[in-house]
Protein backbone atom coordinates (compact mmCIF):
# COMPACT_ATOMS: atom_id res chain seq x y z
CA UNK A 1 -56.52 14.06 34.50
CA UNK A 2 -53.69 16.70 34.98
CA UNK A 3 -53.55 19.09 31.54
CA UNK A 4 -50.51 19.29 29.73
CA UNK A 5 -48.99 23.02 29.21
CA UNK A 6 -46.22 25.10 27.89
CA UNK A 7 -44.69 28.41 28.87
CA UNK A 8 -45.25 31.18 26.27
CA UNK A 9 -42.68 33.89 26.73
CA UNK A 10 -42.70 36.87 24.30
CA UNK A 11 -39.91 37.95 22.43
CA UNK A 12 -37.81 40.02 20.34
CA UNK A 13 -35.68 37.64 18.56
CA UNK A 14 -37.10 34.19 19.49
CA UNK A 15 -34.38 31.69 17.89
CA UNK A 16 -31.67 34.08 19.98
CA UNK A 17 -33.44 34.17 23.42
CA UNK A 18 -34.34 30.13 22.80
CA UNK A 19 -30.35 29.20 22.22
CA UNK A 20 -30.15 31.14 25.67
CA UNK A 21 -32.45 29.23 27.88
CA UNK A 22 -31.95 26.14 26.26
CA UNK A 23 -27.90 26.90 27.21
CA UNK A 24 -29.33 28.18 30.31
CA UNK A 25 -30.98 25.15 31.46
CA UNK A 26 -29.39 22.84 29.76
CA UNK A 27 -32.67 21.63 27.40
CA UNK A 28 -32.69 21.30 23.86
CA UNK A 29 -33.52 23.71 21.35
CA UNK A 30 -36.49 22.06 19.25
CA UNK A 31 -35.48 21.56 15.41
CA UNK A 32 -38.91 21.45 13.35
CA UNK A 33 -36.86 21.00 10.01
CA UNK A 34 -38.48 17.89 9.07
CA UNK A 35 -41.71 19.67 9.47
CA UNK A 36 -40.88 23.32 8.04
CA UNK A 37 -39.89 21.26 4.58
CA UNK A 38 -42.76 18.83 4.78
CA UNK A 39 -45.47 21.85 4.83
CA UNK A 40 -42.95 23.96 2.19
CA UNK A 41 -43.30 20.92 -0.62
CA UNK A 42 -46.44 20.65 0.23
CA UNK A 43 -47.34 24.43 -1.13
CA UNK A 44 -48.89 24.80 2.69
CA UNK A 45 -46.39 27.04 3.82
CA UNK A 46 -45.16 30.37 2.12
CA UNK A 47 -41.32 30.53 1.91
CA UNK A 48 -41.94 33.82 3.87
CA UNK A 49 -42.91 31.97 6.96
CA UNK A 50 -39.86 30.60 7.59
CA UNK A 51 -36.25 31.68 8.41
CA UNK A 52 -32.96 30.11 9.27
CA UNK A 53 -31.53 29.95 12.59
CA UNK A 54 -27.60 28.14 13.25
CA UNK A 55 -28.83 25.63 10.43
CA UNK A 56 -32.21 25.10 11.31
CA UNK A 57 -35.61 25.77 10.38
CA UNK A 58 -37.58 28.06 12.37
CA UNK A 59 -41.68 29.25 12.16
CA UNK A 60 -40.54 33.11 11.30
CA UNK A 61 -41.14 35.14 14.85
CA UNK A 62 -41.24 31.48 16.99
CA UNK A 63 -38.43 29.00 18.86
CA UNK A 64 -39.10 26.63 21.53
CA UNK A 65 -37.02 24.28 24.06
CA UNK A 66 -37.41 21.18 25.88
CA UNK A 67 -35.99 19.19 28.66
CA UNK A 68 -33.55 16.24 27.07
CA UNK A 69 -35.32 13.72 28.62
CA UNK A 70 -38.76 14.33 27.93
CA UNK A 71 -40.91 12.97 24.79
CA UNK A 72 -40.65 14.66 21.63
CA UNK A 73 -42.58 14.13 18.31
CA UNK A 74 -39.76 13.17 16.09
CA UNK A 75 -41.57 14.67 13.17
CA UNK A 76 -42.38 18.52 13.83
CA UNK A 77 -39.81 18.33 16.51
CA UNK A 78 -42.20 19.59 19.41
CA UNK A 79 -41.36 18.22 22.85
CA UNK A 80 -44.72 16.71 24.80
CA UNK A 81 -43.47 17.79 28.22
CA UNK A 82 -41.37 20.56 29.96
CA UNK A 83 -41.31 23.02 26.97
CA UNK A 84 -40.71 26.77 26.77
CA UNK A 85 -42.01 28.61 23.73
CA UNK A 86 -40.71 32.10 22.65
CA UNK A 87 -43.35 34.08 20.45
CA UNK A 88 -41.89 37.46 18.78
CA UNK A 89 -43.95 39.95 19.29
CA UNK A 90 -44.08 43.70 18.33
CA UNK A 91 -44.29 45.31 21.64
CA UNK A 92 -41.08 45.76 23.51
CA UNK A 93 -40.74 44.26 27.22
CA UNK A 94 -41.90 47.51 29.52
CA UNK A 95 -42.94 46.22 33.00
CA UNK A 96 -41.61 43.70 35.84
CA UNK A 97 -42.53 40.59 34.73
CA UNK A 98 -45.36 38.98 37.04
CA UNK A 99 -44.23 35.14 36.08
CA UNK A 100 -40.72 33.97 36.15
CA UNK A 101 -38.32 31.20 36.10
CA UNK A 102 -36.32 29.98 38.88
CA UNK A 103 -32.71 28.37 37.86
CA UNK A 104 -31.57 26.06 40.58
CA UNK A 105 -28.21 25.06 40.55
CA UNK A 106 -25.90 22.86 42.64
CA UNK A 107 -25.78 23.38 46.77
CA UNK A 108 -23.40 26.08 47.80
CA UNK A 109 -23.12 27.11 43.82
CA UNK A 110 -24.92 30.26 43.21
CA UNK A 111 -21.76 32.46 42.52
CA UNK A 112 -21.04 29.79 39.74
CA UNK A 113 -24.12 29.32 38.34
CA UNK A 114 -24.46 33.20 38.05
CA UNK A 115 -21.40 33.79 36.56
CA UNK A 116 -21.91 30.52 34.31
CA UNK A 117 -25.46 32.31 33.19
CA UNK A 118 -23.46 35.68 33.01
CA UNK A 119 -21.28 34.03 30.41
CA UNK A 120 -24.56 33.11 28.43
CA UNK A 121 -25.49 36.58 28.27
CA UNK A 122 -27.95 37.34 31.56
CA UNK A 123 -26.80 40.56 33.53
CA UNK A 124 -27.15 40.43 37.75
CA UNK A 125 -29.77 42.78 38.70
CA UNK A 126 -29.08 41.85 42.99
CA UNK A 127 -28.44 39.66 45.27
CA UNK A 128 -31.15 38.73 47.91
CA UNK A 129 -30.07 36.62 51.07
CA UNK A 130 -32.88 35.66 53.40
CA UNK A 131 -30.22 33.34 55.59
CA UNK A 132 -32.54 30.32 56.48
CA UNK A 133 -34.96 31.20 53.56
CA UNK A 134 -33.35 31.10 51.01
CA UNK A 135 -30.11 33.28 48.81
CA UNK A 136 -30.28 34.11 45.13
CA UNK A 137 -29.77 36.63 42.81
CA UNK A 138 -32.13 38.12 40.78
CA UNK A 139 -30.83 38.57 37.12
CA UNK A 140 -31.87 39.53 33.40
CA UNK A 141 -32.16 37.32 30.04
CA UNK A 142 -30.80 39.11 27.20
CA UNK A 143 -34.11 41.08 26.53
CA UNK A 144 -34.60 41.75 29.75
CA UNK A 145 -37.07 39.38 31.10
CA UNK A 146 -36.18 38.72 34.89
CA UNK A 147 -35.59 35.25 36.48
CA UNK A 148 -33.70 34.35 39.28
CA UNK A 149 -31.31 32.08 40.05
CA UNK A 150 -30.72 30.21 43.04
């Protein structure tokens, strides 16, 4: 039986680099409201743990996303398939990263898809073509993480 995963990706400001890749690849930016208030009138959670975020509940120093189509709990908002979780953490980004995400867009569309993730907030770092093997440019989140899109 295959194991289910996420993708943990450390962060500064975790709600802000979530509303990016969720804008980025056009997935959903998971709302655990329903949770956040549950666990707060419950005396589980400290009013500390939490902040706001574009009218929304977040876990202080966490954000997550999810592909629209997949399975969500409807409760605590967590998606149960292609999820991205962004952790804040205290360390500043330093080194290449050795894991990153590919952004595929349309045939013959990388110059729009670039400037389309540009507009987001993502900075061009270059442009590799490899004719037959492939053509893409490799570019920046807004903290700096790299991906590439092709």
């Amino acid at each position: 039986m295959a194991l289910s995963w996420k993708l943990v990706v450390d962060s500064v400001n975790a709600p802000v680099l979530a509303d990016f890749w969720a804008a980025a690849l056009e997935y959903e930016v998971e709302d655990p409201t329903a949770l956040i208030e549950q666990l707060l009138a419950g005396g589980q959670l400290p009013q500390a743990a939490v902040v706001e975020h574009n009218g929304r509940k977040n876990f202080r120093g966490l954000a997550a996303v999810r592909h629209p189509e997949d399975p969500f709990d409807a409760t605590s908002g967590i998606g149960q398939g292609r999820r991205i979780l962004f952790q804040d953490v205290p360390e500043p980004k330093t080194v290449k990263n050795r894991l990153h995400i590919d952004v595929h867009g349309a045939p013959g569309g990388l110059e729009q898809l670039a400037s389309r993730l540009e507009e987001l907030g993502a900075t061009r770092v270059r442009e590799v073509d490899q004719g037959p093997a492939g053509h893409w440019w490799v570019m920046r989140d807004p903290e700096g993480n790299e991906f590439c899109a092709t």
